[in-house]
Protein backbone atom coordinates (compact mmCIF):
# COMPACT_ATOMS: atom_id res chain seq x y z
CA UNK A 1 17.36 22.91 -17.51
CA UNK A 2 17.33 20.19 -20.06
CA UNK A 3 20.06 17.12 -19.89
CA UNK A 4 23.07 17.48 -21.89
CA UNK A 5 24.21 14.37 -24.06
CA UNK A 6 27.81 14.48 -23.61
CA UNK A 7 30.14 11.53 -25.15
CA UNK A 8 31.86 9.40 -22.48
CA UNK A 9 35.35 10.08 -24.06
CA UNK A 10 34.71 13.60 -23.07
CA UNK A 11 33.40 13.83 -19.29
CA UNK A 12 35.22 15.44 -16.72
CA UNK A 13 35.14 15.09 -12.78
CA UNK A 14 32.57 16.82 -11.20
CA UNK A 15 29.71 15.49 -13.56
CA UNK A 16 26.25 14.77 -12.51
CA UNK A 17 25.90 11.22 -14.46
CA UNK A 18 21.83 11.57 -14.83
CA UNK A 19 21.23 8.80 -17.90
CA UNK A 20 22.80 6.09 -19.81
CA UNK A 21 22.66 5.41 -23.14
CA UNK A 22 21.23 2.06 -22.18
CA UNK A 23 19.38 1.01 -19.23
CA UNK A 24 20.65 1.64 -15.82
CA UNK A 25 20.28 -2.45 -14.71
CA UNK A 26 22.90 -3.52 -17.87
CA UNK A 27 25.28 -2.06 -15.72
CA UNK A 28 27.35 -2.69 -13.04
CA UNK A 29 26.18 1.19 -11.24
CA UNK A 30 24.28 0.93 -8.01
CA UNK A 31 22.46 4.20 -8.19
CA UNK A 32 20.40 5.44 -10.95
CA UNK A 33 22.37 9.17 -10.99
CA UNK A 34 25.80 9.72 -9.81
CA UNK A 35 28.36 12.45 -9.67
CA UNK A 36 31.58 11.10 -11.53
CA UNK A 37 34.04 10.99 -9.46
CA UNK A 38 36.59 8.63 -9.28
CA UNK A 39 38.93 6.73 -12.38
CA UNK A 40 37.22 3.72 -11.50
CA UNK A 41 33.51 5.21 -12.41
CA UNK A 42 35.16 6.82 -15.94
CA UNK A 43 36.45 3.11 -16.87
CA UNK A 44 33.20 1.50 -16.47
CA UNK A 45 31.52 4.23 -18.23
CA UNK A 46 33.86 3.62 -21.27
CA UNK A 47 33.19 -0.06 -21.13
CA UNK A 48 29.29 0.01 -21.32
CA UNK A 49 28.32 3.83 -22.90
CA UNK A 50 29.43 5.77 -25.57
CA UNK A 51 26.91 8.53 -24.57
CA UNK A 52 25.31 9.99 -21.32
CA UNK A 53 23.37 12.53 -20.13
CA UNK A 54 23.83 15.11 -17.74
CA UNK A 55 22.31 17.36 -15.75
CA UNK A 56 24.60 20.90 -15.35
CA UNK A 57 22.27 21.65 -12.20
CA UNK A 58 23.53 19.45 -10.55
CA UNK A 59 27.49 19.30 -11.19
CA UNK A 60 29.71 19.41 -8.49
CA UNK A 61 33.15 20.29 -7.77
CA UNK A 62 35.89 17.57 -7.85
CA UNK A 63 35.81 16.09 -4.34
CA UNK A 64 38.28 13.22 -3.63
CA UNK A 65 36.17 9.92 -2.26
CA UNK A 66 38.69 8.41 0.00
CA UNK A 67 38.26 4.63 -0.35
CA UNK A 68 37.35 2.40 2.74
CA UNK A 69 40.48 -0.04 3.14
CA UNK A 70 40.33 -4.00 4.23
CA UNK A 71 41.40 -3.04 7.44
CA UNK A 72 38.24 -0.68 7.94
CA UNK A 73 36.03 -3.11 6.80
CA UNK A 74 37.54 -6.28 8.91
CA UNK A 75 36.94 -3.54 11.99
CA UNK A 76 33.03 -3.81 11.62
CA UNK A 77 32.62 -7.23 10.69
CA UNK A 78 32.81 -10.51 12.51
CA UNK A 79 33.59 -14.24 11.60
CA UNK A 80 30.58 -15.97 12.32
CA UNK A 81 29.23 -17.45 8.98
CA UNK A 82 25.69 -17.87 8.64
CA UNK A 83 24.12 -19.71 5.61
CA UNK A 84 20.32 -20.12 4.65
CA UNK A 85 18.67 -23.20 6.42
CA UNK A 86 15.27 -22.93 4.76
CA UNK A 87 13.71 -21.06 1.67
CA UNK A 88 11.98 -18.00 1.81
CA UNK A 89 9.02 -19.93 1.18
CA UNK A 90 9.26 -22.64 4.03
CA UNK A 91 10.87 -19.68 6.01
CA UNK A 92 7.80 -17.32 5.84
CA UNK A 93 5.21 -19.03 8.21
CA UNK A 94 7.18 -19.13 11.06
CA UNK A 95 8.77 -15.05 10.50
CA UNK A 96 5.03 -14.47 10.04
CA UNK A 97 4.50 -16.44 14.07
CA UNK A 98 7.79 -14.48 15.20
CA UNK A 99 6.67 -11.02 13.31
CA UNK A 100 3.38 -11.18 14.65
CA UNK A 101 4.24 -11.90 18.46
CA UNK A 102 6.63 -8.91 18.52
CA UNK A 103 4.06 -6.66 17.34
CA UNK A 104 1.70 -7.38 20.31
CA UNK A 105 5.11 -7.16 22.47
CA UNK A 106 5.43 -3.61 21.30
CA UNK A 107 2.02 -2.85 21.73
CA UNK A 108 1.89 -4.26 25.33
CA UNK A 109 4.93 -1.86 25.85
CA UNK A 110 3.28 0.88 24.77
CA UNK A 111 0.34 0.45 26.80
CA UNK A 112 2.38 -0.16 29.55
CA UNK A 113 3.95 3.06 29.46
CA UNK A 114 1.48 5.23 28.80
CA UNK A 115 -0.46 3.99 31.78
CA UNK A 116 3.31 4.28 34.16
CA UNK A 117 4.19 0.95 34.24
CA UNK A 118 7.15 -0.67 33.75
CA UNK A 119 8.41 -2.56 30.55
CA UNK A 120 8.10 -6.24 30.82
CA UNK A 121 11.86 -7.15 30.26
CA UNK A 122 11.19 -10.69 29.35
CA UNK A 123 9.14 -10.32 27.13
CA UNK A 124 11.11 -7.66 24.69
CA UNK A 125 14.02 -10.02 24.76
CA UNK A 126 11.69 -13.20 23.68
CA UNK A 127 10.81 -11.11 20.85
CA UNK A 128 14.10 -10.42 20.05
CA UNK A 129 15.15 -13.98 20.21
CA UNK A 130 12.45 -15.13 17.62
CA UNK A 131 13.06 -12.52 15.06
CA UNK A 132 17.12 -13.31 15.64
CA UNK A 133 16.28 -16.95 15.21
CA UNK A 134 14.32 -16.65 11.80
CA UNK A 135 16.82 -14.08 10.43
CA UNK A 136 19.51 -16.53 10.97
CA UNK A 137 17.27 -19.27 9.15
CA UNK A 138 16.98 -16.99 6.18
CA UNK A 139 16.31 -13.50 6.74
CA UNK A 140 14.76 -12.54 3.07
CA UNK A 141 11.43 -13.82 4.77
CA UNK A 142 11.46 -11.45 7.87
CA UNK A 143 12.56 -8.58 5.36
CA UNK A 144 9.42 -9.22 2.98
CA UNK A 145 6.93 -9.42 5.94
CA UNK A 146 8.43 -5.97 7.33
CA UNK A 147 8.01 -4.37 3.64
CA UNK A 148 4.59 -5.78 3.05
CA UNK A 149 2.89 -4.81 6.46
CA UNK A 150 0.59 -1.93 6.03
CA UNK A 151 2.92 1.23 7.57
CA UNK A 152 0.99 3.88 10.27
CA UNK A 153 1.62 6.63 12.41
CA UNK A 154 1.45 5.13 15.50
CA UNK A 155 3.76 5.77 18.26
CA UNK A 156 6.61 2.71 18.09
CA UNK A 157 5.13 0.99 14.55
CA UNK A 158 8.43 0.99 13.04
CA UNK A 159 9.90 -0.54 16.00
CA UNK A 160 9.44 -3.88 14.67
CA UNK A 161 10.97 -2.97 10.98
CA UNK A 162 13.63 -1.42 12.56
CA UNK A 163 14.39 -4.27 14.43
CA UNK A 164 14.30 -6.61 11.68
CA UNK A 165 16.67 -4.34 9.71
CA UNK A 166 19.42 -3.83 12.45
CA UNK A 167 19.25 -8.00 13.02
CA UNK A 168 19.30 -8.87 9.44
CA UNK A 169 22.57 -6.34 8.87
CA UNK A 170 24.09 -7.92 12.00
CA UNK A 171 24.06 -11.20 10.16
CA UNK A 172 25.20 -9.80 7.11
CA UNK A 173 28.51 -8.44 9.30
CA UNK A 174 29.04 -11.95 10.77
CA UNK A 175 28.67 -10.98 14.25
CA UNK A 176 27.55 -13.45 16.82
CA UNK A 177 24.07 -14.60 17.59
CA UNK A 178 24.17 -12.87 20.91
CA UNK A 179 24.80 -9.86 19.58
CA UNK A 180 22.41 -9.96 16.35
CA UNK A 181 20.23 -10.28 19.22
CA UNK A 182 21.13 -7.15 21.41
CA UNK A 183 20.78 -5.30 18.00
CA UNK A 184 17.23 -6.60 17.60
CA UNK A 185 16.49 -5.73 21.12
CA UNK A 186 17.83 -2.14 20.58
CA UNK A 187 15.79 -1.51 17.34
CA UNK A 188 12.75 -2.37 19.31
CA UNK A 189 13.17 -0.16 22.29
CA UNK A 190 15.57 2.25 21.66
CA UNK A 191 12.70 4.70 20.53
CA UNK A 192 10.11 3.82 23.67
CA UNK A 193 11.09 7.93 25.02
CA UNK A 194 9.10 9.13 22.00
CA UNK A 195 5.92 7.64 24.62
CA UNK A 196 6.79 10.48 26.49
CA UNK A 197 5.95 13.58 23.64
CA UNK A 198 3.13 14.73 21.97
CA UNK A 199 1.56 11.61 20.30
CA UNK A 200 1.37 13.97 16.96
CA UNK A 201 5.07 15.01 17.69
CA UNK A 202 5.83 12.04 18.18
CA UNK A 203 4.80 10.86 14.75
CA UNK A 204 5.37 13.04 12.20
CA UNK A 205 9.20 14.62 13.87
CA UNK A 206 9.83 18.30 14.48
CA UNK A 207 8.66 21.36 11.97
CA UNK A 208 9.98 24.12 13.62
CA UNK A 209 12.93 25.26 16.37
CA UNK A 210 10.73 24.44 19.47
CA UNK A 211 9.67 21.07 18.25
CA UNK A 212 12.92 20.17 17.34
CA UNK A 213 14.35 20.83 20.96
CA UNK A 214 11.45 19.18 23.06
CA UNK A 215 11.61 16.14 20.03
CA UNK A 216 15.73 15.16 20.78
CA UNK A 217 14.15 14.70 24.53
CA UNK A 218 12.92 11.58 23.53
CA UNK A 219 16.42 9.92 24.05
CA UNK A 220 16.85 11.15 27.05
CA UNK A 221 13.37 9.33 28.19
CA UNK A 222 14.24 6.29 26.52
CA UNK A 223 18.02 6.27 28.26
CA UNK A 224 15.87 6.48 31.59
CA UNK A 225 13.29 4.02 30.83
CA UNK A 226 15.74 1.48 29.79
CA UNK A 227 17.95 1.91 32.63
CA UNK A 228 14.83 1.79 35.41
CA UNK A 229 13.80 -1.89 33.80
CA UNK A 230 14.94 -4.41 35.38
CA UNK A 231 16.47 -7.66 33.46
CA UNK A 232 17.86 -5.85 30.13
CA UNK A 233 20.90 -6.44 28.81
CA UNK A 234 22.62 -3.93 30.88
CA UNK A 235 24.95 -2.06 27.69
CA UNK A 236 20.82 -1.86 26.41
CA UNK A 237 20.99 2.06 27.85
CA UNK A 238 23.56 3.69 26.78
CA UNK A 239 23.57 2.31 23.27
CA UNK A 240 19.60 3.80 22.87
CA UNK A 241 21.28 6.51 23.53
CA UNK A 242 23.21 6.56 19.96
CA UNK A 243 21.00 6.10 17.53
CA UNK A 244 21.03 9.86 16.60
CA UNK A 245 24.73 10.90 17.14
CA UNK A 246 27.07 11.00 13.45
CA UNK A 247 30.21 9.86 12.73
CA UNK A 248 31.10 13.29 12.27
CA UNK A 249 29.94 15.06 15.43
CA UNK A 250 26.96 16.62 14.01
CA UNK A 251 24.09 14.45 15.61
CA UNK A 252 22.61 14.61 19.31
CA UNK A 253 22.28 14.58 22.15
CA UNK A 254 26.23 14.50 22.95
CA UNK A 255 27.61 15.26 19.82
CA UNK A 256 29.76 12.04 19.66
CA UNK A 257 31.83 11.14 16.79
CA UNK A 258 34.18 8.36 15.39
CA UNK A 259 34.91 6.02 17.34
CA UNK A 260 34.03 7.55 20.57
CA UNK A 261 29.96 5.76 19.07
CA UNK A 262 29.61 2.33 19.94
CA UNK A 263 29.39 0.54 16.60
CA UNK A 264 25.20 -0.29 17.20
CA UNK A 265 24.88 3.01 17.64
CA UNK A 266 26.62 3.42 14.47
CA UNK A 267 24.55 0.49 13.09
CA UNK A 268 21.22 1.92 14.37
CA UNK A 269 21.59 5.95 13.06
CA UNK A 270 22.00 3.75 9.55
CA UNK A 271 18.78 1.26 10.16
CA UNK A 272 17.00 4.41 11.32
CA UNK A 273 17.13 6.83 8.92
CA UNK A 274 16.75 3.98 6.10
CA UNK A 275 13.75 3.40 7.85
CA UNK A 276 12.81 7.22 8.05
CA UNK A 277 13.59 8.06 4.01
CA UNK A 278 11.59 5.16 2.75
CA UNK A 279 8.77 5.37 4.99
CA UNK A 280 5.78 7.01 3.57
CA UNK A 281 4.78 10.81 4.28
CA UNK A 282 4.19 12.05 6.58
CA UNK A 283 6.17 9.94 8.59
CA UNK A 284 9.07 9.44 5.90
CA UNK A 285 10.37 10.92 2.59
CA UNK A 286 8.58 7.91 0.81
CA UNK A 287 12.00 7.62 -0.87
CA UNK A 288 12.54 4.55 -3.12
CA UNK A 289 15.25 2.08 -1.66
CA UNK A 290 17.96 3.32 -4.30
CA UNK A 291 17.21 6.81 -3.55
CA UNK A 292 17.09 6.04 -0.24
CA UNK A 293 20.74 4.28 -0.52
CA UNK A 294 22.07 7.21 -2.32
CA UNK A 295 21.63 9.74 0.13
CA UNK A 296 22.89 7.18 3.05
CA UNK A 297 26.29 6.30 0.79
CA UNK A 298 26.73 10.98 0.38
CA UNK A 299 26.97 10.80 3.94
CA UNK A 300 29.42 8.21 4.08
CA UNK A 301 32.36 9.80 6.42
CA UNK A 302 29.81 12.54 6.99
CA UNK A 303 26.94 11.08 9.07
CA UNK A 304 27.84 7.49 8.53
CA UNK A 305 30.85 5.70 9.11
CA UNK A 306 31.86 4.65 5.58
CA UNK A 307 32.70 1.03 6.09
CA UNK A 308 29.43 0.67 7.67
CA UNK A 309 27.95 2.60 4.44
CA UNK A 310 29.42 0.19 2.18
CA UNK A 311 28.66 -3.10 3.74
CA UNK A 312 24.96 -1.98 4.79
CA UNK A 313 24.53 -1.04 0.55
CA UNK A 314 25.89 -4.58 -0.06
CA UNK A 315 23.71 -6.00 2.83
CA UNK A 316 20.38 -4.21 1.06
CA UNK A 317 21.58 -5.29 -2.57
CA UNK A 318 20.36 -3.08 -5.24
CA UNK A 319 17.12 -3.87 -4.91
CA UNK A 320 16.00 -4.81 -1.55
CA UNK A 321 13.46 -7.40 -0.72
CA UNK A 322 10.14 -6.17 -0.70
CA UNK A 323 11.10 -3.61 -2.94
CA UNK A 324 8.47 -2.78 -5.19
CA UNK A 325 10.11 -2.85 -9.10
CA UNK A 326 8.57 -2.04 -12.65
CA UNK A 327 9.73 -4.11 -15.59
CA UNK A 328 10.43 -4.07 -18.72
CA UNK A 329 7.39 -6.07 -19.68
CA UNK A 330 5.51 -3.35 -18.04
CA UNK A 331 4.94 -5.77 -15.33
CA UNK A 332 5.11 -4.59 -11.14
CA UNK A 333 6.90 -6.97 -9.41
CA UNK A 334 7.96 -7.50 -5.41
CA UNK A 335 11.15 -8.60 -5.00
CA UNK A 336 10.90 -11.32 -2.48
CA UNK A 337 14.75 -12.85 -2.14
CA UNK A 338 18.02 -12.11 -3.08
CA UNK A 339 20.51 -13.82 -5.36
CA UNK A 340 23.74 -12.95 -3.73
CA UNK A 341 26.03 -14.44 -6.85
CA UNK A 342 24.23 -11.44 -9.16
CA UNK A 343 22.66 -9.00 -6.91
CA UNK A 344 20.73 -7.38 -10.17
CA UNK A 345 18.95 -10.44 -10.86
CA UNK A 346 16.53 -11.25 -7.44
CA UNK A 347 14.07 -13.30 -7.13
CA UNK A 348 10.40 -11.82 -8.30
CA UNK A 349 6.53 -12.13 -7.77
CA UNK A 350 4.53 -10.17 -10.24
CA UNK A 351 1.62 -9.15 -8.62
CA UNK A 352 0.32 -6.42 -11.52
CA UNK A 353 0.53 -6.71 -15.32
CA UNK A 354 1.02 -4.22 -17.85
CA UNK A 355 -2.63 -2.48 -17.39
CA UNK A 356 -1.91 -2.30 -13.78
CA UNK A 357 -4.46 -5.18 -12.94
CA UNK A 358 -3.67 -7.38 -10.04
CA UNK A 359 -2.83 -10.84 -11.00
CA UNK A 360 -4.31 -13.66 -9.60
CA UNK A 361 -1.79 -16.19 -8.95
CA UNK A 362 0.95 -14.68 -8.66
CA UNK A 363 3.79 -15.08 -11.04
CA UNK A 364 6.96 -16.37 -9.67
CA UNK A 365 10.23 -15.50 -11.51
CA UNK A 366 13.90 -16.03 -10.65
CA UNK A 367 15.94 -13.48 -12.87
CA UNK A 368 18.84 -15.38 -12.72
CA UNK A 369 17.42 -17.86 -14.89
CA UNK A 370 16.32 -15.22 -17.60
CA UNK A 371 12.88 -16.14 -17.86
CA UNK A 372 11.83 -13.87 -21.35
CA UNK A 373 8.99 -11.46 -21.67
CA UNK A 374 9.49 -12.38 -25.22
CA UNK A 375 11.23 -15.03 -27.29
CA UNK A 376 14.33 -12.83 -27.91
CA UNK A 377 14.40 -10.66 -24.99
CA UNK A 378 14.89 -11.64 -20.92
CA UNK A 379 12.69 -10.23 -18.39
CA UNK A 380 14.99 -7.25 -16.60
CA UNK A 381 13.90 -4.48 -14.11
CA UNK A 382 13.54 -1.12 -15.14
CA UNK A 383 13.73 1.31 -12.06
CA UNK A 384 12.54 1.01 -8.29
CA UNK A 385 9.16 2.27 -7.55
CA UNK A 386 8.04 4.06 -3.71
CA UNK A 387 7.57 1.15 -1.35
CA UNK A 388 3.90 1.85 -1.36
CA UNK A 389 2.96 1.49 -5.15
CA UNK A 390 1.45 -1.60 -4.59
CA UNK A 391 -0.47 -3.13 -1.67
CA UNK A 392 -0.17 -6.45 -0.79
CA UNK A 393 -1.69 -8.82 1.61
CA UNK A 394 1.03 -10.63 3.09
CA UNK A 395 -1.63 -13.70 4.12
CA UNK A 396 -1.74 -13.92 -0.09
CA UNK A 397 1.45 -15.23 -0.07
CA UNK A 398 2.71 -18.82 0.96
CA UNK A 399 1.18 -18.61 4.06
């Protein structure tokens, strides 16, 4: 069915808001398609469209979004404040030392296992300390590195991402080194069961009833594993045990919901299934991060708890770093760190021009400055693009 162009002054509730009149980034909307539902949404409409488009396939009924209060919010967050010691650029050799080491920690794991040894205990936490360390120092540069490492289907490879992710919205919330760092630690092993399935299984997730039942084992092995190592944090267990229960009872393996989830387990079924929509197939949806945002902030007070929805879409920005953009110059840019006064305006590398040729150097912009394609006209992104559109070597970089 073809979009409908419908004037603003005459929408109704229940709409599915699929284009603008202008472009989706000269506005203050997060997601690039939205059911209208609230006043708020309908005033900001009338302030920057006089015509939109929508898509009748999609419309939904009224449904009454129940806003998350101060008091929610303060709940999930801490008080520590962290600020940015060094530049991504200065930052980046040192998360590439720290990135590095943790990978051959996770392989060493891995190994270790699947031969029916133990995990080395000091050694996960070390890595967890360095990637807790450089996040603190500025984590855009530990974000980039995870984005621009080449993804695969081996058991554990998104450990490390995962990792990164849960430490760098731990900082985001304020909470205290120690327990950025137990978050870091928990994004690295709370997956090491899945050494225990099918490697295949393990990889690609569950296709049919069976799979699906022998799969959810996997946290079960990794509860066990974690709890038979000696010299982890000793709440490590039971909170691998969480990254798969919803804040609405829905998830496995104990059906858990509210408040009765630690909040990393909240924290970690977030990170994880990020990690799983943007990740490419077959491992992942090979969402874009937008997308991938939209369907995390619909299951906000479904799946998710919604203060932790809100604050991890604030934490990502609207385009994450190492997000791979298009722009209006025709341009493909990587978004390499944010600019948290306007989160629309990060900074850029273009590493393709308009023919799709790889440049060589790489062109450094900082949208907030409004660098111009052309004399009369600003450089701006267009629209996200899958996280694999481009391929870049992250040794091309500053390192």
């Amino acid at each position: 069915m073809e979009l409908r162009e419908i004037p603003v002054e005459e929408l109704s509730f229940g709409t599915f808001i699929s284009k603008l009149d202008r472009p989706w980034t000269e506005t203050p909307f997060m997601f690039q398609g939205f059911v209208l539902k609230t006043d708020r949404q309908l005033e900001v409409l009338k302030k920057y469209c006089k015509h939109v488009f929508v898509d009748p396939e999609k419309e939904e009924r009224q449904e009454v979004v129940r806003k998350v209060t101060a008091e929610e919010v303060a709940k999930v967050r801490g008080t520590t404040v962290y600020k940015d010691v060094a530049s991504v650029e200065v930052e980046l050799p040192k998360a590439q030392n720290a990135f590095t080491q943790t990978r051959t920690v996770v392989k060493e794991l891995s190994r270790a296992l699947e031969i029916g040894n133990a995990i080395d205990s000091s050694r996960s936490h070390e890595a967890a300390v360095q990637i807790t360390e450089s996040v603190v120092r500025n984590p855009d540069a530990m974000a980039l590195l995870t984005k621009l490492q080449e993804k695969s289907g081996e058991t554990l490879s998104r450990a490390v991402g995962i990792s990164v992710l849960m430490t760098i919205f731990g900082r985001f919330l304020q909470l205290p080194q120690d327990r950025i760092m137990i978050l870091g630690m928990l994004g690295l092993l709370q997956d090491v069961g899945k050494l225990k399935l099918p490697t295949e299984l393990a990889a690609r997730g569950p296709t049919n009833e069976a799979e699906t039942e022998l799969y959810r084992t996997h946290v079960s092995h990794s509860v066990r594993i974690l709890s038979e190592t000696p010299g982890l944090p000793p709440e490590l267990p039971g909170l691998a045990s969480l990254h798969h229960e919803r804040f609405d009872g829905s998830g496995y393996p104990r059906g858990l919901r509210g408040d009765a989830i630690a909040i990393a387990g909240l924290i970690a079924g977030i990170v994880d299934t990020f990690d799983t929509l943007t990740a490419p197939k077959p491992w992942g949806e090979n969402m874009s991060p937008s997308n991938a945002l939209s369907v995390i902030y619909k299951g906000r007070g479904k799946q998710f708890h919604p203060a932790l929805v809100e604050q991890f879409i604030q934490c990502m920005g609207v385009y994450p770093v190492g997000s791979v953009v298009e722009l209006n110059s025709g341009e493909v840019a990587i978004v390499i760190a944010q600019n948290m006064v306007r989160r629309m305006a990060p900074r850029i590398m273009v590493v393709k021009d308009a023919k799709g040729i790889k440049m060589i150097p790489y062109k450094m912009l900082d949208l907030l400055k409004e660098p111009k394609v052309r004399p009369d006209e600003p450089y701006r992104i267009l629209r996200s693009l899958e996280y694999d559109a481009v391929e870049i070597d992250p040794r091309e970089l500053f390192l």
